[in-house]
Protein backbone atom coordinates (compact mmCIF):
# COMPACT_ATOMS: atom_id res chain seq x y z
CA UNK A 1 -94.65 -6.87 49.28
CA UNK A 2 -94.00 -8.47 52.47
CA UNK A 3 -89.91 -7.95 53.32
CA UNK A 4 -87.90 -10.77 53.33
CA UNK A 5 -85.61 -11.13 56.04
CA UNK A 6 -82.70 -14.14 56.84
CA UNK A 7 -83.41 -15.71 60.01
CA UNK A 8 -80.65 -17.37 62.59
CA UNK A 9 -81.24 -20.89 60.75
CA UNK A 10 -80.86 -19.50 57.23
CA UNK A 11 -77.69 -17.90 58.21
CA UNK A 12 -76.37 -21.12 59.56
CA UNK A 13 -77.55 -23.25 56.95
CA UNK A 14 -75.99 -20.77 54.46
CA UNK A 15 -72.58 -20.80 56.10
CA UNK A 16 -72.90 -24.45 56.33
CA UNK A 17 -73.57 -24.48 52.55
CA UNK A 18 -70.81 -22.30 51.67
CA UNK A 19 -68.08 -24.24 53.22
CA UNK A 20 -69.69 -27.04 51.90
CA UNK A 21 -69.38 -25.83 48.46
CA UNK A 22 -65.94 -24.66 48.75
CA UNK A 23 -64.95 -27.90 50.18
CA UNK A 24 -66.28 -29.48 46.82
CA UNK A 25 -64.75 -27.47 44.73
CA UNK A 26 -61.53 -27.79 46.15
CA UNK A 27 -62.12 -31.65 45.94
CA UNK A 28 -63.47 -31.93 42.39
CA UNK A 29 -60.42 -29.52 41.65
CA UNK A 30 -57.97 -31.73 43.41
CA UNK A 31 -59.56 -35.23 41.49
CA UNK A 32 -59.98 -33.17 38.40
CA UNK A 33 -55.85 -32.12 38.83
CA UNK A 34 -54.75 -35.30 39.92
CA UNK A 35 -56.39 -37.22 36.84
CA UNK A 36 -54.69 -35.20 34.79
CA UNK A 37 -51.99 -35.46 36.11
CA UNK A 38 -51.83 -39.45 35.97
CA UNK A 39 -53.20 -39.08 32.42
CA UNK A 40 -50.22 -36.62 31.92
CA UNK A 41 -47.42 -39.32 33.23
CA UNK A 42 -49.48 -42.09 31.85
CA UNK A 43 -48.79 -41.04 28.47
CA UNK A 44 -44.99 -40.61 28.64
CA UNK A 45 -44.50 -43.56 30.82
CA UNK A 46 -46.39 -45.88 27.93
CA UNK A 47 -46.19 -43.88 25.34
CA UNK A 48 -43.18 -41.54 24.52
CA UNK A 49 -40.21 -43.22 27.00
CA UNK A 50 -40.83 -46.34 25.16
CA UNK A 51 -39.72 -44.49 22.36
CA UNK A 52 -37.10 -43.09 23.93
CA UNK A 53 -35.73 -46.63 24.88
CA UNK A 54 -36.73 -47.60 21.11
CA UNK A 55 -34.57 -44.34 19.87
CA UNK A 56 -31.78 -45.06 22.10
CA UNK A 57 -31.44 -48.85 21.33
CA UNK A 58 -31.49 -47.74 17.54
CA UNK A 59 -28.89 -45.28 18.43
CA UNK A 60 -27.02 -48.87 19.97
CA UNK A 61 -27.81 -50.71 16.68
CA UNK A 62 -26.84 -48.02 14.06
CA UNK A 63 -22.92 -47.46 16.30
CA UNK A 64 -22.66 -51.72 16.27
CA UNK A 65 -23.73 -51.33 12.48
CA UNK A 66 -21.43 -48.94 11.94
CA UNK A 67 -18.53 -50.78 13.99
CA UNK A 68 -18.76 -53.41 11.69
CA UNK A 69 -17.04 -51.68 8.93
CA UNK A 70 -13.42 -51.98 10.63
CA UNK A 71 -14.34 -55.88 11.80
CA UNK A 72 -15.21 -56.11 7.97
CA UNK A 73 -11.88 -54.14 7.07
CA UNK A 74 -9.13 -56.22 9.37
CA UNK A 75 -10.78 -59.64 8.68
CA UNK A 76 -7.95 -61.98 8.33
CA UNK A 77 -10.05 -65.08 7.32
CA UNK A 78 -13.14 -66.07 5.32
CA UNK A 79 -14.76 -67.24 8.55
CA UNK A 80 -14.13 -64.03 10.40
CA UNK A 81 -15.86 -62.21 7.42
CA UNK A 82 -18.83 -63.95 7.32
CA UNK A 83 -19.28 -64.10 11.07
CA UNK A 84 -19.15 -60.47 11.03
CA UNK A 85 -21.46 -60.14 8.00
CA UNK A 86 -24.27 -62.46 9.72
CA UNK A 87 -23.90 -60.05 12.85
CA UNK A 88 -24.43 -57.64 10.43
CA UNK A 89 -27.70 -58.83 8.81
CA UNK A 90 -29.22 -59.37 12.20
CA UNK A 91 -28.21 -55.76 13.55
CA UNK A 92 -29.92 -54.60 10.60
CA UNK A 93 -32.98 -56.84 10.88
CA UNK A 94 -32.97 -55.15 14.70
CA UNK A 95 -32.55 -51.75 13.46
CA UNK A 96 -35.32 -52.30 11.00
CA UNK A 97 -37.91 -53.26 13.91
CA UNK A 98 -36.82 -50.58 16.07
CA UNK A 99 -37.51 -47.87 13.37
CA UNK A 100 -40.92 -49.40 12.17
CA UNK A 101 -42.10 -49.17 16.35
CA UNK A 102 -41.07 -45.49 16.21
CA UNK A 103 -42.71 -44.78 12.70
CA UNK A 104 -45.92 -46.39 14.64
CA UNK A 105 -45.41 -44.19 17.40
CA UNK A 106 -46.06 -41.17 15.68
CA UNK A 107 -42.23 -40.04 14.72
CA UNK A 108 -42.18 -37.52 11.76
CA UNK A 109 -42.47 -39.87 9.16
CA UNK A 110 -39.46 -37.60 6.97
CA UNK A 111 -37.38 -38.00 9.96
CA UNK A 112 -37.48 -41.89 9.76
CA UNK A 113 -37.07 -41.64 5.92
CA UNK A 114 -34.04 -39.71 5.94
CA UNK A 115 -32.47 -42.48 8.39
CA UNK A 116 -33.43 -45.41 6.20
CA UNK A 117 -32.21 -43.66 3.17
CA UNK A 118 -28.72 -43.28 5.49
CA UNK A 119 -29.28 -46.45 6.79
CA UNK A 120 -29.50 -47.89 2.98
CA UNK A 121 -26.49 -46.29 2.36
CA UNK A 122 -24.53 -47.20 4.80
CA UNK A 123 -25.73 -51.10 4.52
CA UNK A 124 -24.91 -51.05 0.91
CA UNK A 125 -21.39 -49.63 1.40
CA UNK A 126 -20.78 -52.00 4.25
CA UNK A 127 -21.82 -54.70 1.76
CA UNK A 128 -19.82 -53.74 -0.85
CA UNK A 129 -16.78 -53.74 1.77
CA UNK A 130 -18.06 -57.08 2.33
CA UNK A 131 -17.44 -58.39 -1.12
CA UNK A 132 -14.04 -56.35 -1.41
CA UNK A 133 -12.62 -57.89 1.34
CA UNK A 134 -13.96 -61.50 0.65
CA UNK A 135 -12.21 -60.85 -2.65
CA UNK A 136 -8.64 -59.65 -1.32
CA UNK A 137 -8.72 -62.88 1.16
CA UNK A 138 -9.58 -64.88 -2.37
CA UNK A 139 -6.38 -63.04 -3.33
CA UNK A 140 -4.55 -63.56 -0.67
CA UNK A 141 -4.74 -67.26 -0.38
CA UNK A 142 -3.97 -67.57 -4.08
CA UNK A 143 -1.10 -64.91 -3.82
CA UNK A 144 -0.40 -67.73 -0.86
CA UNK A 145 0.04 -70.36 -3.68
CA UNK A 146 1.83 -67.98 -6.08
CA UNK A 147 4.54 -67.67 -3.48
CA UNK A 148 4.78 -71.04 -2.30
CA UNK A 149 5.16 -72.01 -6.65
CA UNK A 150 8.04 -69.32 -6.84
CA UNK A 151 9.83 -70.53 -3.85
CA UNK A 152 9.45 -74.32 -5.49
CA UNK A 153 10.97 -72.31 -8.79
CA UNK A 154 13.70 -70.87 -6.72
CA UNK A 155 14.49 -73.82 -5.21
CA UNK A 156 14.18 -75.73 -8.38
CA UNK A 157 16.91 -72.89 -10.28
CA UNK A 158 19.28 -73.49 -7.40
CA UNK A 159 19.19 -77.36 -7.99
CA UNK A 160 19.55 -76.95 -11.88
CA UNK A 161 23.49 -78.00 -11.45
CA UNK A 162 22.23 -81.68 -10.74
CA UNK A 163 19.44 -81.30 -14.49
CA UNK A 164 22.02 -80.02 -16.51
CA UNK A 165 25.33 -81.05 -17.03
CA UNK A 166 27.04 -78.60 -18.78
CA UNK A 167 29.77 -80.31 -21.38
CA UNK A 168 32.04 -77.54 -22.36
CA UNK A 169 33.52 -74.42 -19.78
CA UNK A 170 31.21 -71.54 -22.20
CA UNK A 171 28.16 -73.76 -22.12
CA UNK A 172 28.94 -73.56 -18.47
CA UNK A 173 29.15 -69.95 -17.68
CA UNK A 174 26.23 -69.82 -20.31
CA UNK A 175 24.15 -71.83 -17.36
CA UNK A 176 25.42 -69.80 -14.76
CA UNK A 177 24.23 -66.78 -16.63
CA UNK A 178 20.56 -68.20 -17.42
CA UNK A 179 20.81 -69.37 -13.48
CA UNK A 180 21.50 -66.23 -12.54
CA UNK A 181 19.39 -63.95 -14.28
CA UNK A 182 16.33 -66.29 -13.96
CA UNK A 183 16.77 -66.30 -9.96
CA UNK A 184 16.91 -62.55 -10.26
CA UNK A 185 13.62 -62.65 -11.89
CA UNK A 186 12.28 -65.11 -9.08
CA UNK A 187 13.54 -62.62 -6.57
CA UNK A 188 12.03 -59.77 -7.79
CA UNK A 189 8.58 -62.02 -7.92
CA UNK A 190 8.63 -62.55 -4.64
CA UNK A 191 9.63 -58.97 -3.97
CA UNK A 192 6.63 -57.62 -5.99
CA UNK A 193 4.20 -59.51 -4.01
CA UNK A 194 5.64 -57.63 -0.58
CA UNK A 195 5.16 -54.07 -2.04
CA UNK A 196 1.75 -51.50 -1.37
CA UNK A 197 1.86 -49.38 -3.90
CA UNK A 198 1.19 -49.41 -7.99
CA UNK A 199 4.37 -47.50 -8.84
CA UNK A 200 6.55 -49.58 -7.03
CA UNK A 201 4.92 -52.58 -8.61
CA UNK A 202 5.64 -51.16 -11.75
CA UNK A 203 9.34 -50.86 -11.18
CA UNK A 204 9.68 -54.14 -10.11
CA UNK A 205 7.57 -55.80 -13.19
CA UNK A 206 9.64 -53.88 -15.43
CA UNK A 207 12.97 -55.01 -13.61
CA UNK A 208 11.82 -58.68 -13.98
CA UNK A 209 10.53 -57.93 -17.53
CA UNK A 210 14.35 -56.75 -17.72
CA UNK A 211 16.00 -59.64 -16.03
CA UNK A 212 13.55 -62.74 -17.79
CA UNK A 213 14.52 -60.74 -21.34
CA UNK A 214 18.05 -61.33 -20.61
CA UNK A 215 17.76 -64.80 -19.34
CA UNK A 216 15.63 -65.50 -22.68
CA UNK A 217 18.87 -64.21 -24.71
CA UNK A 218 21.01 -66.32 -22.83
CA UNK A 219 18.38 -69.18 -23.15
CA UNK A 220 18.64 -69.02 -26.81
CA UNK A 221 21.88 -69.78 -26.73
CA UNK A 222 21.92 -72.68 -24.55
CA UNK A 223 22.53 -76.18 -26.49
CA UNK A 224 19.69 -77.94 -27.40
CA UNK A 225 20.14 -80.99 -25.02
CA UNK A 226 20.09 -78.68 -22.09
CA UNK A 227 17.78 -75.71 -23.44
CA UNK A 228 15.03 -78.81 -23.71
CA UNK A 229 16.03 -79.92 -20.26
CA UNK A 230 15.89 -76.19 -18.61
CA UNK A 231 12.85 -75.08 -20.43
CA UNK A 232 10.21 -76.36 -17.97
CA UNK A 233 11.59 -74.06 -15.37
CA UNK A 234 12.23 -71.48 -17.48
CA UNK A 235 8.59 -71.51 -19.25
CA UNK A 236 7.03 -71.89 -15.51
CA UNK A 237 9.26 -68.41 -14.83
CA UNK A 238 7.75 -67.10 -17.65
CA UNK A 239 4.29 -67.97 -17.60
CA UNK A 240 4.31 -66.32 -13.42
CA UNK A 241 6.04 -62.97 -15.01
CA UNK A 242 4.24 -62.09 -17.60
CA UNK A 243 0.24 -61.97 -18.84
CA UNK A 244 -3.00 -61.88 -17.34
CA UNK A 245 -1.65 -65.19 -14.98
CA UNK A 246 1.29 -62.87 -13.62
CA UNK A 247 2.33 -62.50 -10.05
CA UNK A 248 2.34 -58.90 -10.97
CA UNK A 249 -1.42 -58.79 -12.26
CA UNK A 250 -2.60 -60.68 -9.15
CA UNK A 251 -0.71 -58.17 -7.00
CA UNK A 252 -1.99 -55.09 -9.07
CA UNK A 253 -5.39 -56.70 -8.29
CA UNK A 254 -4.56 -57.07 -4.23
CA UNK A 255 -3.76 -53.59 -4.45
CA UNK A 256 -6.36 -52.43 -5.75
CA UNK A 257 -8.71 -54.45 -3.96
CA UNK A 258 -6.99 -53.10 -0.83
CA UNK A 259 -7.26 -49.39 -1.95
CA UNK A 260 -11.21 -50.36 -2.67
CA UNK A 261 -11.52 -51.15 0.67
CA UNK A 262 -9.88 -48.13 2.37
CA UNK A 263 -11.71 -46.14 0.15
CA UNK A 264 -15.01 -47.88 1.32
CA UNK A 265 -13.72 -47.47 4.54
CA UNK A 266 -13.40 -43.84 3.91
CA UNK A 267 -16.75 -43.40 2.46
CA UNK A 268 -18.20 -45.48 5.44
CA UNK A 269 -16.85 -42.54 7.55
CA UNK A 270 -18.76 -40.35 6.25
CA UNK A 271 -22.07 -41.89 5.70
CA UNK A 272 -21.72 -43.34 9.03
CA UNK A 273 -20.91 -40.12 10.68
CA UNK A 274 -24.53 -39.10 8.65
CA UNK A 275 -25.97 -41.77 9.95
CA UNK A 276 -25.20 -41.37 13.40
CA UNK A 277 -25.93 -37.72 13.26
CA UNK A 278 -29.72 -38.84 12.13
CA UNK A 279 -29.99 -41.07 15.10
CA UNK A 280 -28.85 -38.92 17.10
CA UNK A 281 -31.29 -35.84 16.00
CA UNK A 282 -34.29 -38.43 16.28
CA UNK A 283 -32.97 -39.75 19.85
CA UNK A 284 -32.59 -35.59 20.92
CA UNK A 285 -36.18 -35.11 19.40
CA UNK A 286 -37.92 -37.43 21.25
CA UNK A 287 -36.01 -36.37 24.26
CA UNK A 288 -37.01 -32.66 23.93
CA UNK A 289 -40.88 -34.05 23.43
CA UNK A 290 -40.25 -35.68 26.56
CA UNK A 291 -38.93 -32.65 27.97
CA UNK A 292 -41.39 -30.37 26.39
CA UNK A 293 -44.34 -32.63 27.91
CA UNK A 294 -42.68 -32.82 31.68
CA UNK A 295 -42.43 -28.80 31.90
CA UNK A 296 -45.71 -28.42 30.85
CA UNK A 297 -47.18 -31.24 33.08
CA UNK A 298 -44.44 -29.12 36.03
CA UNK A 299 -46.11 -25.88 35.07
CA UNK A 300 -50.08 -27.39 35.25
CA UNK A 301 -48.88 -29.01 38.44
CA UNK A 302 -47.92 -25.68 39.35
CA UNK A 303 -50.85 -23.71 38.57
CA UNK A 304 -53.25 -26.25 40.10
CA UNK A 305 -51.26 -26.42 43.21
CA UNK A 306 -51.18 -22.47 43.03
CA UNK A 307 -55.23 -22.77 42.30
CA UNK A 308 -55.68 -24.88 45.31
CA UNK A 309 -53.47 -23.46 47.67
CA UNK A 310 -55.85 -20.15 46.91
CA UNK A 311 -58.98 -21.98 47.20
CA UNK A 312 -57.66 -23.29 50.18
CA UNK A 313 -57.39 -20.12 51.52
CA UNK A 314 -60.33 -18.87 50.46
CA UNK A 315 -61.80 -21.78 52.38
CA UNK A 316 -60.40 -20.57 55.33
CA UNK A 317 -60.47 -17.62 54.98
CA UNK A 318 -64.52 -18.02 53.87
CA UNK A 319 -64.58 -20.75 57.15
CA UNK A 320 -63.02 -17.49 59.89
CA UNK A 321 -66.18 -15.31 58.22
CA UNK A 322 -69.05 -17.71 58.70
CA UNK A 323 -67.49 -18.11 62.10
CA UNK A 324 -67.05 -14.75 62.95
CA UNK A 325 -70.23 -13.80 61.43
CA UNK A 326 -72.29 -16.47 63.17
CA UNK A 327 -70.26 -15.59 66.63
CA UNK A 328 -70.86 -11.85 66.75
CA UNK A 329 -74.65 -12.19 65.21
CA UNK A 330 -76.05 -15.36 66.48
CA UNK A 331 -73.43 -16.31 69.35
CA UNK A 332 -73.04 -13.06 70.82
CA UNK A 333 -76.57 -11.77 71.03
CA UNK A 334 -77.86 -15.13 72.07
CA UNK A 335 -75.19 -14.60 75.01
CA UNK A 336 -76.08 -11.08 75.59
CA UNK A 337 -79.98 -11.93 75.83
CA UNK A 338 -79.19 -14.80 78.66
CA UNK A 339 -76.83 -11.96 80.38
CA UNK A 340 -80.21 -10.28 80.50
CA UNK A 341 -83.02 -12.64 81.35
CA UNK A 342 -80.50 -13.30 84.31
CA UNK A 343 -80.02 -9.71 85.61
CA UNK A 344 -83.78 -9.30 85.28
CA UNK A 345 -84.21 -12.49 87.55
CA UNK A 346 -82.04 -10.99 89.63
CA UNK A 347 -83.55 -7.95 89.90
CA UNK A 348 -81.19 -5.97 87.94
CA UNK A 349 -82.68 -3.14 85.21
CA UNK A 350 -80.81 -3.71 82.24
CA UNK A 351 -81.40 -2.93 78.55
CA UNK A 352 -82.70 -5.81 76.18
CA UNK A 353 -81.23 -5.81 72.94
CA UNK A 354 -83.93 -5.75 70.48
CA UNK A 355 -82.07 -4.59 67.10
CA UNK A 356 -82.48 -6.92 64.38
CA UNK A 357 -85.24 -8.64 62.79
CA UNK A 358 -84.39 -12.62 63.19
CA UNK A 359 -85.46 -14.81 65.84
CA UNK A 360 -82.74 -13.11 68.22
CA UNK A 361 -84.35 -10.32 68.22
CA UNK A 362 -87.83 -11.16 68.30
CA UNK A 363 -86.89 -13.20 71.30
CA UNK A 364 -85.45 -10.13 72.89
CA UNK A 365 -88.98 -7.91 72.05
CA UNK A 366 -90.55 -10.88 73.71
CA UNK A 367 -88.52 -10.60 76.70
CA UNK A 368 -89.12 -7.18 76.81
CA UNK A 369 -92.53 -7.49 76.68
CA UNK A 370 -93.06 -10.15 79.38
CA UNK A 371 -90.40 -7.76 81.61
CA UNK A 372 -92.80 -4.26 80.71
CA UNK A 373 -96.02 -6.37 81.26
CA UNK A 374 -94.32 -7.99 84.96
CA UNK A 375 -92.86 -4.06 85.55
CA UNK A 376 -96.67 -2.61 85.34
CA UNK A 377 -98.78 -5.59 87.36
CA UNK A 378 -96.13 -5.13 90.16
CA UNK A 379 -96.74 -1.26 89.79
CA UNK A 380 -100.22 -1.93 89.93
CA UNK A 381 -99.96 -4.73 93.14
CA UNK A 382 -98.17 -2.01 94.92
CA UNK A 383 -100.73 0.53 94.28
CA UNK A 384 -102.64 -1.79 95.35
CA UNK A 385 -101.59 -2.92 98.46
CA UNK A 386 -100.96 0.84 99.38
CA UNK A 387 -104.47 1.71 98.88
CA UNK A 388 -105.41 -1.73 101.21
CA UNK A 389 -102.94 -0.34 103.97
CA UNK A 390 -104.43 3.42 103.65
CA UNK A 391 -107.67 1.77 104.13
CA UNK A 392 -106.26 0.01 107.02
CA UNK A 393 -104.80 2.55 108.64
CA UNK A 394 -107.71 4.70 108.34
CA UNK A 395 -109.58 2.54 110.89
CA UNK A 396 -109.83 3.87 114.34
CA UNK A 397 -109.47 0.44 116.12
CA UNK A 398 -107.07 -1.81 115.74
CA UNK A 399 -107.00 -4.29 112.54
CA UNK A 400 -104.77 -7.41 112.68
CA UNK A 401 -105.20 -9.81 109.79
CA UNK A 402 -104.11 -13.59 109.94
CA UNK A 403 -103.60 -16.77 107.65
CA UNK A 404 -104.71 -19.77 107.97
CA UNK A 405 -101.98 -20.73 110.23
CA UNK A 406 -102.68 -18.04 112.38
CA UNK A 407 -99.54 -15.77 111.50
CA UNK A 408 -99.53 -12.18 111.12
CA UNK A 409 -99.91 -10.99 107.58
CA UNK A 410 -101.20 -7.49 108.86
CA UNK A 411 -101.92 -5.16 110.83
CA UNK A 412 -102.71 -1.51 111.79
CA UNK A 413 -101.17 1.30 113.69
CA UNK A 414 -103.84 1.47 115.91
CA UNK A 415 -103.44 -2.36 116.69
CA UNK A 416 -99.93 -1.65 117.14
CA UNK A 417 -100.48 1.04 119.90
CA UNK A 418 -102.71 -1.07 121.74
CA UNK A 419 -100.07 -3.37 121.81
């Protein structure tokens, strides 16, 4: 089997190959890396901070939703009420959209039904505030009325001198009594619609029970000219003490309505602070995917650059052997072989180096043939031309040989004597 051997060409062809190689793998590396890379940040930049925004505009929405409770809670008028209740409905419409998007995206579909069960919640509570409050302003305008009919009563009692004439000094002081007993009923009326609380109420209904059952005594005994002319005002006191139509029932309702509220308020608190705590979670979620997906896009950017930077070393460090190779068996010897052809022009004996078996090296055993085969013809012309002078010399006359230009080229001893 005939040996196979790598010439100079193959040996730079393959070192041309091999950096050629490396250089495309480094590339296709590099594209391969930086595609992923843009595929990487392509993803969160479309895909996940959009949800991001999404989660942290629903965290927005579900604090104004939430706000809305003490808007609905201090609302002073009917307008003010509704106006907040419209903002309401839209926030909710908004919140609604923003949590469909991020059910589309992907979001753990338990997460988003916990926060619309919360989100329920805290809607229907705000709603129920809503109608609470819308109720106590109902009450408040009529309590509004009430007072403004009590004052007229009042004002009506203190005026009574002018509607009844009393005719006799008892029937007088008899008056004066009903006056006074029936104002003290008014007063308390109008006290009762000042106070907070259900016990005080209480008191003061059952101190105007007291006072109007008095005045009724003293009513009875009031002639009947001026019982018939005092019992308008005294019925109208009557009717706004006592029954469902009280002052006292109204107010019971006000404060009840009020203590509805606060304790809607209260339980707003705490489903909001749910609520908010759900939003929250989902916002930090789709933060730490965010997160999650930058470190491990930082860590394959990492690796790849760590990848490259070695390929890129092993390119140069691959790129210093071919050189080094192709220098010190291609340059070197090519350089050594001219050092000799030129000593041997010169005349200079030098060795030829003939190790190898590439072209090099067979153009060294060339040289060294051609410098052998010159060596033994000029051993052989001086031979030669010794033997031709011998010869010469021999001759007992004198020899002299010429050119054609008639120039010495030769001659003998003999010749040289004669001379």
């Amino acid at each position: 089997m005939p040996r196979v051997t790598f010439g100079v060409a193959s040996r730079l062809v393959g070192g041309l190959i091999a950096i050629t190689v490396l250089a495309i793998v480094t590339s296709v590396l590099a594209i391969f890396g930086f595609s992923r890379f843009q595929s990487g940040f392509q993803l969160i930049a479309e895909s996940e901070m959009p949800d991001l925004i999404n989660a942290a505009e629903l965290a927005r929405q579900s604090e104004s939703i939430v706000a809305n409770a003490p808007a609905l809670g201090v609302a002073q008028t009917q307008q003010v009420r509704r106006t907040v209740a419209f903002r309401m409905d839209d926030q909710v419409s908004q919140f609604e959209t923003l949590a469909t998007s991020l059910f589309k995206a992907g979001i753990d579909p338990s997460d988003l039904e916990q926060l619309r069960k919360f989100k329920f919640d805290l809607v229907d509570n705000l709603k129920r505030i809503d109608r609470l409050v819308a109720r106590r302003l109902d009450a408040d305008v009529e309590s509004g009325k009430t007072i403004r009919t009590i004052l007229d009563i009042g004002e009506r009692l203190r005026r009574a001198e002018i509607a009844v004439e009393p005719k006799s000094e008892s029937t007088s002081s008899s008056v004066d009594l009903w006056k006074t007993e029936a104002q003290e009923a008014v007063s308390l009326m109008l006290a009762g619609q000042a106070v907070l609380r259900s016990a005080q109420l209480a008191q003061i209904r059952k101190a105007t029970a007291d006072a109007l059952g008095r005045a009724d005594t003293i009513f009875k005994s009031l002639p009947g000219e001026l019982a018939a002319r005092a019992r308008p005002v005294h019925d109208e006191i009557h009717r706004f003490a006592v029954g469902r139509e009280s002052v006292f029932h109204r107010r019971a309702e006000r404060i009840n309505l009020n203590r509805g509220v606060h304790g809607a308020l209260s339980r707003n608190k705490v489903i909001s602070d749910r609520f908010i705590a759900v939003v929250s979670n989902l916002f930090y979620v789709i933060q730490d995917s965010i997160r999650q997906r930058v470190d491990q896009y930082s860590r394959l950017i990492s690796n790849r650059s760590r990848i490259l930077a070695t390929i890129g070393v092993l390119c140069v460090i691959g790129a210093a052997t071919i050189f080094f190779y192709i220098n010190g068996n291609v340059v070197r010897r090519l350089k050594l072989l001219q050092d000799s052809m030129s000593a041997h022009v010169a005349g200079r004996a030098v060795d030829i180096p003939t190790a190898g078996s590439d072209e090099i090296a067979d153009m060294a055993r060339s040289l060294e043939f051609f410098v052998d085969a010159i060596d033994r013809r000029e051993q052989a012309l001086r031979k030669s031309e010794q033997r031709l002078v011998d010869a010469i010399e021999s001759i007992s006359e004198g020899f002299i040989l010429c050119d054609s230009n008639d120039r010495l080229v030769l001659c003998n001893s003999r010749y040289r004597e004669d001379l």
